[in-house]
N, C-alpha and C. Protein backbone atom coordinates (compact mmCIF):
# COMPACT_ATOMS: atom_id res chain seq x y z
N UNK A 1 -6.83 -11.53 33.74
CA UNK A 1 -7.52 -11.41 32.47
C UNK A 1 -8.37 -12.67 32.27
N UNK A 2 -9.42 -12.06 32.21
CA UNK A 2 -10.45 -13.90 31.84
C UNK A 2 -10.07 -14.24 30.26
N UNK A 3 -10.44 -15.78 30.84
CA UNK A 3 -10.03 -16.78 29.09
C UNK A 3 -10.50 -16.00 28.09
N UNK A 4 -11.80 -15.43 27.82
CA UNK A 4 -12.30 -15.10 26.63
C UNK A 4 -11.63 -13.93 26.00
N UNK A 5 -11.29 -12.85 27.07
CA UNK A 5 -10.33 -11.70 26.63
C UNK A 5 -9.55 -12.37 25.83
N UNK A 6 -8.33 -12.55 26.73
CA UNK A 6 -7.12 -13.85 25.90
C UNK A 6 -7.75 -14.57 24.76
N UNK A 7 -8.46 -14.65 24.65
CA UNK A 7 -8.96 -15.84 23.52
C UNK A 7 -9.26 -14.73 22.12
N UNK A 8 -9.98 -13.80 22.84
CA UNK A 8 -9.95 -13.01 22.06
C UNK A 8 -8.69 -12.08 21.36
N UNK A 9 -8.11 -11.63 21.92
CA UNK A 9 -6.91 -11.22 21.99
C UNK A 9 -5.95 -12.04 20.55
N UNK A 10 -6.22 -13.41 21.15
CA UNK A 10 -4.75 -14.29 20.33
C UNK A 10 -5.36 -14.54 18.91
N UNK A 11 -7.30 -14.68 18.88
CA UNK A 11 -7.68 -14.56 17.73
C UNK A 11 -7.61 -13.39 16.85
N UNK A 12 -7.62 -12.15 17.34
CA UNK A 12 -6.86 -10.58 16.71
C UNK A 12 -5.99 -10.71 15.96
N UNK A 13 -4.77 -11.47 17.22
CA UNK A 13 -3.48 -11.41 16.57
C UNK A 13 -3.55 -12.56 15.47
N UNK A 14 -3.90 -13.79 15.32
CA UNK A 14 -3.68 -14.63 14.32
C UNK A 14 -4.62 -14.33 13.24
N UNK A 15 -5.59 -13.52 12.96
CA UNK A 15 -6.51 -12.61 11.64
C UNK A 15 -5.31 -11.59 11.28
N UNK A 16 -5.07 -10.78 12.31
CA UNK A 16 -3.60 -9.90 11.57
C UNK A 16 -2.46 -10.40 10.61
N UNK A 17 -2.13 -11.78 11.27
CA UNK A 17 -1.08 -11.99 10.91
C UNK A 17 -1.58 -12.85 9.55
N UNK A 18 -2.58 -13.67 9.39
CA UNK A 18 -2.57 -14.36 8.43
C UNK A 18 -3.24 -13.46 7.25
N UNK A 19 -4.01 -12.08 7.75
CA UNK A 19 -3.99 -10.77 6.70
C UNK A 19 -2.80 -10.46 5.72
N UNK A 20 -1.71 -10.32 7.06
CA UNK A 20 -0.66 -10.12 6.30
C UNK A 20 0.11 -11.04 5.53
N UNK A 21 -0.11 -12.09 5.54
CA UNK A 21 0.79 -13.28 4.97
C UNK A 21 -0.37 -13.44 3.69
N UNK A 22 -1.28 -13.23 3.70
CA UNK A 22 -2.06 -13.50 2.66
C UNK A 22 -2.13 -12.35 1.29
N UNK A 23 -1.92 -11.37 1.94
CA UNK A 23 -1.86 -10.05 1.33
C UNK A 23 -0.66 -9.92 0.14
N UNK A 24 -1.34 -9.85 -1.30
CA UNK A 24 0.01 -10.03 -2.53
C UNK A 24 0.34 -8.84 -2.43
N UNK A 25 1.41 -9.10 -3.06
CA UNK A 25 2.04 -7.27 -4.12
C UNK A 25 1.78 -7.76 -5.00
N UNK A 26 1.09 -5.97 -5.32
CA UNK A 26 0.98 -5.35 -6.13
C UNK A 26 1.51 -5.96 -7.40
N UNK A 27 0.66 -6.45 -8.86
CA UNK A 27 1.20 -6.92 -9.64
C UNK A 27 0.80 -5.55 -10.64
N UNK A 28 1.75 -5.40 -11.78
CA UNK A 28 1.56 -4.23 -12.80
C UNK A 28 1.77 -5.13 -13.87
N UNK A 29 0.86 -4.69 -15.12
CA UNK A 29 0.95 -5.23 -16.57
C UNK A 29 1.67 -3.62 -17.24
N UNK A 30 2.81 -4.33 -17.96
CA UNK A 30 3.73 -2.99 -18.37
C UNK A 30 3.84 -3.37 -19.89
N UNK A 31 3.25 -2.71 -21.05
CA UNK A 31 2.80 -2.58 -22.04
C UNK A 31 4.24 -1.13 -22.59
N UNK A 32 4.88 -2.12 -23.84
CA UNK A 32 5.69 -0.73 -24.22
C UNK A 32 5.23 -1.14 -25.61
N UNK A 33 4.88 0.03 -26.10
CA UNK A 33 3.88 0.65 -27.51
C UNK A 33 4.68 1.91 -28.53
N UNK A 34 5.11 1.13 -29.44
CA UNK A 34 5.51 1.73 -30.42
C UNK A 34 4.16 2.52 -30.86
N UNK A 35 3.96 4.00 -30.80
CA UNK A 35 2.53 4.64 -31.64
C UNK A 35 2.46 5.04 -32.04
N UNK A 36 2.69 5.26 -33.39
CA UNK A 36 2.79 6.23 -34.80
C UNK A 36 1.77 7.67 -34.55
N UNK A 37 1.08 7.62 -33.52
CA UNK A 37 0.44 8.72 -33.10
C UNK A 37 0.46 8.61 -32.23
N UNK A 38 1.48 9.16 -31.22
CA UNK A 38 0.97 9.43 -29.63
C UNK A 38 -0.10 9.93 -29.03
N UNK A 39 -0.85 11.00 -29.66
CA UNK A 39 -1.93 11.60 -29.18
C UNK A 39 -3.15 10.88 -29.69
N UNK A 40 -3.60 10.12 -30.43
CA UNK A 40 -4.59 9.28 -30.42
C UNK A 40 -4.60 8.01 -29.89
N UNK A 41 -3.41 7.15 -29.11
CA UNK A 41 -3.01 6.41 -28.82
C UNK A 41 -3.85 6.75 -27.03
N UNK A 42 -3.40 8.09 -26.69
CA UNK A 42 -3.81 8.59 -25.44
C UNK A 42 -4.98 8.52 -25.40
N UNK A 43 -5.78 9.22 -26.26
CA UNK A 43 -7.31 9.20 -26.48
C UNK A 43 -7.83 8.22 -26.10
N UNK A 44 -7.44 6.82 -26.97
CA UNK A 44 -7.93 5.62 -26.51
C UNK A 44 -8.14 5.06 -25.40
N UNK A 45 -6.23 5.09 -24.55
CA UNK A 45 -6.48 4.73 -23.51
C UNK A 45 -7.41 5.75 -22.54
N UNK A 46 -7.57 6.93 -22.95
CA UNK A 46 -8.65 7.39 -21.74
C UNK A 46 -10.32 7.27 -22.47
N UNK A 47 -10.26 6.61 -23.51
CA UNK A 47 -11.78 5.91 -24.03
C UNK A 47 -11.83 4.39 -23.20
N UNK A 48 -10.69 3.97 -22.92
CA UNK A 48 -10.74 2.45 -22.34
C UNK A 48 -10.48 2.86 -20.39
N UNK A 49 -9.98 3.80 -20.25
CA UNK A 49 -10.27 4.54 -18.55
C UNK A 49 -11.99 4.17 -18.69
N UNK A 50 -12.29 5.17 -19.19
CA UNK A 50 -13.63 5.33 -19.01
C UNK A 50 -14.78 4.15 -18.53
N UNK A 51 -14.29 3.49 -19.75
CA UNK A 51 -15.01 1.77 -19.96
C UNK A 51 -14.75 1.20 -18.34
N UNK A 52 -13.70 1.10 -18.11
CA UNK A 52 -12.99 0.59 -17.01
C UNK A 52 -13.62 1.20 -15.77
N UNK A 53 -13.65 2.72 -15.98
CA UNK A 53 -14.50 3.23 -14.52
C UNK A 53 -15.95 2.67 -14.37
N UNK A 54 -16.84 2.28 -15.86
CA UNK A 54 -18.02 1.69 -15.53
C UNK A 54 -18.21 0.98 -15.45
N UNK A 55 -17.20 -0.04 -15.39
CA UNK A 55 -17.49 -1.15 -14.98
C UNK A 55 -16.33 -1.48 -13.45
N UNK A 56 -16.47 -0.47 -12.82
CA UNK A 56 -15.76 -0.32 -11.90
C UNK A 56 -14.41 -1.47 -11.19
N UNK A 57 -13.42 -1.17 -12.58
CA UNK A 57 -12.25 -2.06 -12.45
C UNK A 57 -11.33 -1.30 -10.98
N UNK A 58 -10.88 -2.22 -11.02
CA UNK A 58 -9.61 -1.91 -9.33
C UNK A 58 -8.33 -2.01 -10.08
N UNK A 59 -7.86 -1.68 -11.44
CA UNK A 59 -7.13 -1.15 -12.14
C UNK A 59 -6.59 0.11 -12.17
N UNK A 60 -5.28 0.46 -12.13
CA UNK A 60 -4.79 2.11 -12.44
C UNK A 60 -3.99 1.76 -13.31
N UNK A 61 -4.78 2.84 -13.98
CA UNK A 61 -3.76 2.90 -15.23
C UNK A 61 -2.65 4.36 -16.10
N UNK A 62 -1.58 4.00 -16.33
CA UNK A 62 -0.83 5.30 -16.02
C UNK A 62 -0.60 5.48 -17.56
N UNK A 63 0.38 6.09 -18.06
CA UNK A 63 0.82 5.99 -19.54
C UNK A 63 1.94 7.44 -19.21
N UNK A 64 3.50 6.60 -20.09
CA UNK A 64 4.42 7.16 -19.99
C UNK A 64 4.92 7.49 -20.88
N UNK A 65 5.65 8.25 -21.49
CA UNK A 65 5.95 8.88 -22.96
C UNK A 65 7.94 8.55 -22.86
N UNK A 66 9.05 7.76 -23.35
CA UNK A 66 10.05 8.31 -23.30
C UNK A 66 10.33 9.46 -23.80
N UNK A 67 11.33 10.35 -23.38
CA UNK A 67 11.49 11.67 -24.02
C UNK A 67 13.10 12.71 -24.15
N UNK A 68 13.61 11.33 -23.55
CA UNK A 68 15.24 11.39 -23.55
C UNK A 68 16.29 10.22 -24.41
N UNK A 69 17.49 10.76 -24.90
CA UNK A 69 18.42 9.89 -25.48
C UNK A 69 18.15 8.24 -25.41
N UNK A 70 18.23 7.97 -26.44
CA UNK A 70 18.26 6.13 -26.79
C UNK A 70 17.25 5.54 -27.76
N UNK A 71 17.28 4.32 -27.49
CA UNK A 71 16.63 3.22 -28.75
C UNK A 71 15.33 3.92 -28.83
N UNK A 72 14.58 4.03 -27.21
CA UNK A 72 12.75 3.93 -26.72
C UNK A 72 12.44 5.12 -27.03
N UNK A 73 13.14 6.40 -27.74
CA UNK A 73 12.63 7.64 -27.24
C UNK A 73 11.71 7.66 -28.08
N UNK A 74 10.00 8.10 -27.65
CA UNK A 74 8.61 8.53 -28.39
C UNK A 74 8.25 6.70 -28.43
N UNK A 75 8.20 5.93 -26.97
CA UNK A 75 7.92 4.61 -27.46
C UNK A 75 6.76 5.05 -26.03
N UNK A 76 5.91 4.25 -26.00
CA UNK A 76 5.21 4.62 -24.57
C UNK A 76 4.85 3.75 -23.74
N UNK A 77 4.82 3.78 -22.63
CA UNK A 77 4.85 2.53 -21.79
C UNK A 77 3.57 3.08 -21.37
N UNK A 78 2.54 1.42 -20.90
CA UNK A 78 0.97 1.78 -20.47
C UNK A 78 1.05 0.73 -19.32
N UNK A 79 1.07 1.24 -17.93
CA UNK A 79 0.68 0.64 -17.01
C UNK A 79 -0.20 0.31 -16.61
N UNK A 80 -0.79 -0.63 -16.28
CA UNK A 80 -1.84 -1.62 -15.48
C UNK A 80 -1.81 -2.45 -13.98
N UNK A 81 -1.91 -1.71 -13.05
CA UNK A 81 -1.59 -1.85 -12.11
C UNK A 81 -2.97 -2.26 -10.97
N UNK A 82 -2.57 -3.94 -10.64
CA UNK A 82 -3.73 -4.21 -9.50
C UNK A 82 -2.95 -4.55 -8.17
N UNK A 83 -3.41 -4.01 -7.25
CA UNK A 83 -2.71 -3.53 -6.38
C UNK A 83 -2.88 -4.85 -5.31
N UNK A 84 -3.64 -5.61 -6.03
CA UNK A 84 -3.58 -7.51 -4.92
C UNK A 84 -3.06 -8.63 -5.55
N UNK A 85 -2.39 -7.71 -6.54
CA UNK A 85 -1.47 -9.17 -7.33
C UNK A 85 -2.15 -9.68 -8.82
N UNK A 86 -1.22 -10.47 -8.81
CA UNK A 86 -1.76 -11.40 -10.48
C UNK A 86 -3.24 -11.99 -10.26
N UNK A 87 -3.19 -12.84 -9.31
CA UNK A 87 -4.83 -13.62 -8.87
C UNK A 87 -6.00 -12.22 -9.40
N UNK A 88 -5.40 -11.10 -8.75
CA UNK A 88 -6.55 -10.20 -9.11
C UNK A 88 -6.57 -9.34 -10.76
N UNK A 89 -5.49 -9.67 -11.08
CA UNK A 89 -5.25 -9.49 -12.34
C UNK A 89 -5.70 -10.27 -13.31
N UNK A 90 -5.74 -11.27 -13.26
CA UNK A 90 -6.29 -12.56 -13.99
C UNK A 90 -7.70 -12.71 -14.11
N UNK A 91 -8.19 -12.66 -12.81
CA UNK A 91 -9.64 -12.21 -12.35
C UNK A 91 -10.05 -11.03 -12.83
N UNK A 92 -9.52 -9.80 -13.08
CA UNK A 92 -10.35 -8.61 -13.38
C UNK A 92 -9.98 -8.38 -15.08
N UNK A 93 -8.94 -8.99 -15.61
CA UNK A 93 -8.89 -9.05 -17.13
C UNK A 93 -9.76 -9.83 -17.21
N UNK A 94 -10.16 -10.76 -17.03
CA UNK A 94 -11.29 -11.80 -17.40
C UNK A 94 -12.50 -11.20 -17.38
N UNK A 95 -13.11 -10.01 -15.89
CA UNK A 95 -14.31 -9.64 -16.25
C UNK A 95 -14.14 -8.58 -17.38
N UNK A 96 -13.40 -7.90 -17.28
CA UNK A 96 -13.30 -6.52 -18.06
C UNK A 96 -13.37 -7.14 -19.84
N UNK A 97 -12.59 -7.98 -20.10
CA UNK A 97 -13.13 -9.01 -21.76
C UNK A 97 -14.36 -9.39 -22.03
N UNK A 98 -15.05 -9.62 -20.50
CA UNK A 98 -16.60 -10.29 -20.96
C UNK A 98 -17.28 -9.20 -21.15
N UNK A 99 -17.20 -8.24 -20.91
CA UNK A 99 -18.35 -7.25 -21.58
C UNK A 99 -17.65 -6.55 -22.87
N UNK A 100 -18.69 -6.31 -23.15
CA UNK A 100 -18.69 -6.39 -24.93
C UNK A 100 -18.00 -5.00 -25.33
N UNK A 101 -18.33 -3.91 -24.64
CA UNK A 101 -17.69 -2.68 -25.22
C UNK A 101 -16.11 -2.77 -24.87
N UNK A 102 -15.77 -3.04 -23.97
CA UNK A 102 -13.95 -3.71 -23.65
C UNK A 102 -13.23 -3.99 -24.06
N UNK A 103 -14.46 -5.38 -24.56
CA UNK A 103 -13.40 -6.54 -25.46
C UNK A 103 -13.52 -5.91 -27.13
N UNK A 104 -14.56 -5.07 -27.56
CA UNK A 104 -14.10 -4.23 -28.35
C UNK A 104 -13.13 -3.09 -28.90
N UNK A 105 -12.94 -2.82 -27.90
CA UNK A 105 -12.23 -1.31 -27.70
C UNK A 105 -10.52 -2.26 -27.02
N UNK A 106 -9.98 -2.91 -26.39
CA UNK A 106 -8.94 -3.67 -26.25
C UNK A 106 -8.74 -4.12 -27.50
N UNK A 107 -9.12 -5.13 -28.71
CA UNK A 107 -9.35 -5.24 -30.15
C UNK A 107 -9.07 -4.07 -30.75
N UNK A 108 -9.29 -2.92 -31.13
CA UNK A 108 -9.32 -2.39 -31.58
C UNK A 108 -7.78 -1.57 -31.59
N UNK A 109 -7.69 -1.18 -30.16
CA UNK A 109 -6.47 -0.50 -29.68
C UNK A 109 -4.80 -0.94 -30.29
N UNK A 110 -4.76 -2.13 -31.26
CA UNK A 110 -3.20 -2.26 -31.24
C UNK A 110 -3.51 -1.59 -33.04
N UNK A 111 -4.86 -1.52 -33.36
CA UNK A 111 -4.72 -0.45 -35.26
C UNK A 111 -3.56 0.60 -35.03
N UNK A 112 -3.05 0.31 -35.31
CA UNK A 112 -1.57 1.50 -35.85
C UNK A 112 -0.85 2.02 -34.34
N UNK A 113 -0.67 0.68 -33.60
CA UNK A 113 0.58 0.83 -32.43
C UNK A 113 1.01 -0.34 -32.57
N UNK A 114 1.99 -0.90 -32.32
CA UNK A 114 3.18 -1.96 -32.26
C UNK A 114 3.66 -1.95 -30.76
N UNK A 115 3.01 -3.45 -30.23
CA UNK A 115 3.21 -3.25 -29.14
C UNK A 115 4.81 -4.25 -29.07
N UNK A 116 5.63 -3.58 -28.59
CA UNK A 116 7.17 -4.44 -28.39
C UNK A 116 7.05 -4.86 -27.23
N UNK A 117 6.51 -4.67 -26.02
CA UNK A 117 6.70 -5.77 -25.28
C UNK A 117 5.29 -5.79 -24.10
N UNK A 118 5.15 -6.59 -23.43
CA UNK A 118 3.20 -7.24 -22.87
C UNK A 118 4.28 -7.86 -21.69
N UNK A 119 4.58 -7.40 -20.55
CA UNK A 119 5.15 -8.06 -19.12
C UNK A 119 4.12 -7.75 -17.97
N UNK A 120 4.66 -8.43 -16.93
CA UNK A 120 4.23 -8.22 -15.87
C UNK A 120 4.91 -8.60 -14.47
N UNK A 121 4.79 -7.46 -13.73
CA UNK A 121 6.11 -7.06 -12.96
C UNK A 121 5.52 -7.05 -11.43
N UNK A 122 6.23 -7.78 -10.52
CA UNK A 122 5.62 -7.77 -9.15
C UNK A 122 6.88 -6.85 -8.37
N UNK A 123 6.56 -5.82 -7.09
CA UNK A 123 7.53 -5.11 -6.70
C UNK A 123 8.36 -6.38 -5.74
N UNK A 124 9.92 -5.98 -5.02
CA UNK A 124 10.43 -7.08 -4.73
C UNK A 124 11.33 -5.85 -3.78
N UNK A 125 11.64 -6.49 -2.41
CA UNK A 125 11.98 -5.81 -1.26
C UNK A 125 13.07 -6.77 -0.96
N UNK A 126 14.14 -6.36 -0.31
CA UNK A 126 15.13 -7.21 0.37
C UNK A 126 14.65 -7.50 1.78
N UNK A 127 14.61 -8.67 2.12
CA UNK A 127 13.94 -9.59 3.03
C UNK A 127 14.49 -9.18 4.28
């Protein structure tokens, strides 16, 4: 095998590997929302989808309803999920505030919901 193959070769493998060592999980912003109206609460968040698709965020965003026995039932959880971690989370809340219809419509969104809790959750694997 000539040097440059090999050379080439070991440079492959050390771009792979430092891909992978560089590569975050997945960070999620987990939003639980007391909403005296569930169904306009939804509205919103798919008025703030929207916003989000035009300004083409790397955000998914889910929304969960409890609907069984206990404290949470009719409380709703709103996921925010960037799939390269907090760095990109930090980074894409920051652009998504600077434009003006966003940072309006985020403002606007807690009128008549109570948000009980604003976390953020990285997934975690046994080593």
């Amino acid at each position: 095998m000539k040097n440059t193959t090999k050379n080439r070769i070991v440079a492959t493998c050390l771009l792979t590997l430092m891909a992978a060592i560089a590569q975050a999980d997945p960070a999620v912003r987990v939003f639980v929302v007391e909403a005296k109206d569930a169904a306009a609460y939804l509205k919103e968040i798919d008025r703030g989808r929207a916003i989000m698709k035009r300004l083409r965020s790397v955000a998914t965003v889910r929304v969960l309803q409890a609907r069984f026995a206990g404290t949470n039932v009719g409380h709703v959880v709103t996921l925010m999920e960037f799939p390269d971690g907090i760095a990109q989370m930090l980074t894409e809340q920051k652009r998504l505030n600077d434009d003006p219809e966003f940072a309006a419509w985020n403002a606007n969104l807690e009128n008549g919901h109570l948000i009980r809790s604003d976390s953020i959750y990285s997934e975690r694997v046994a080593q």
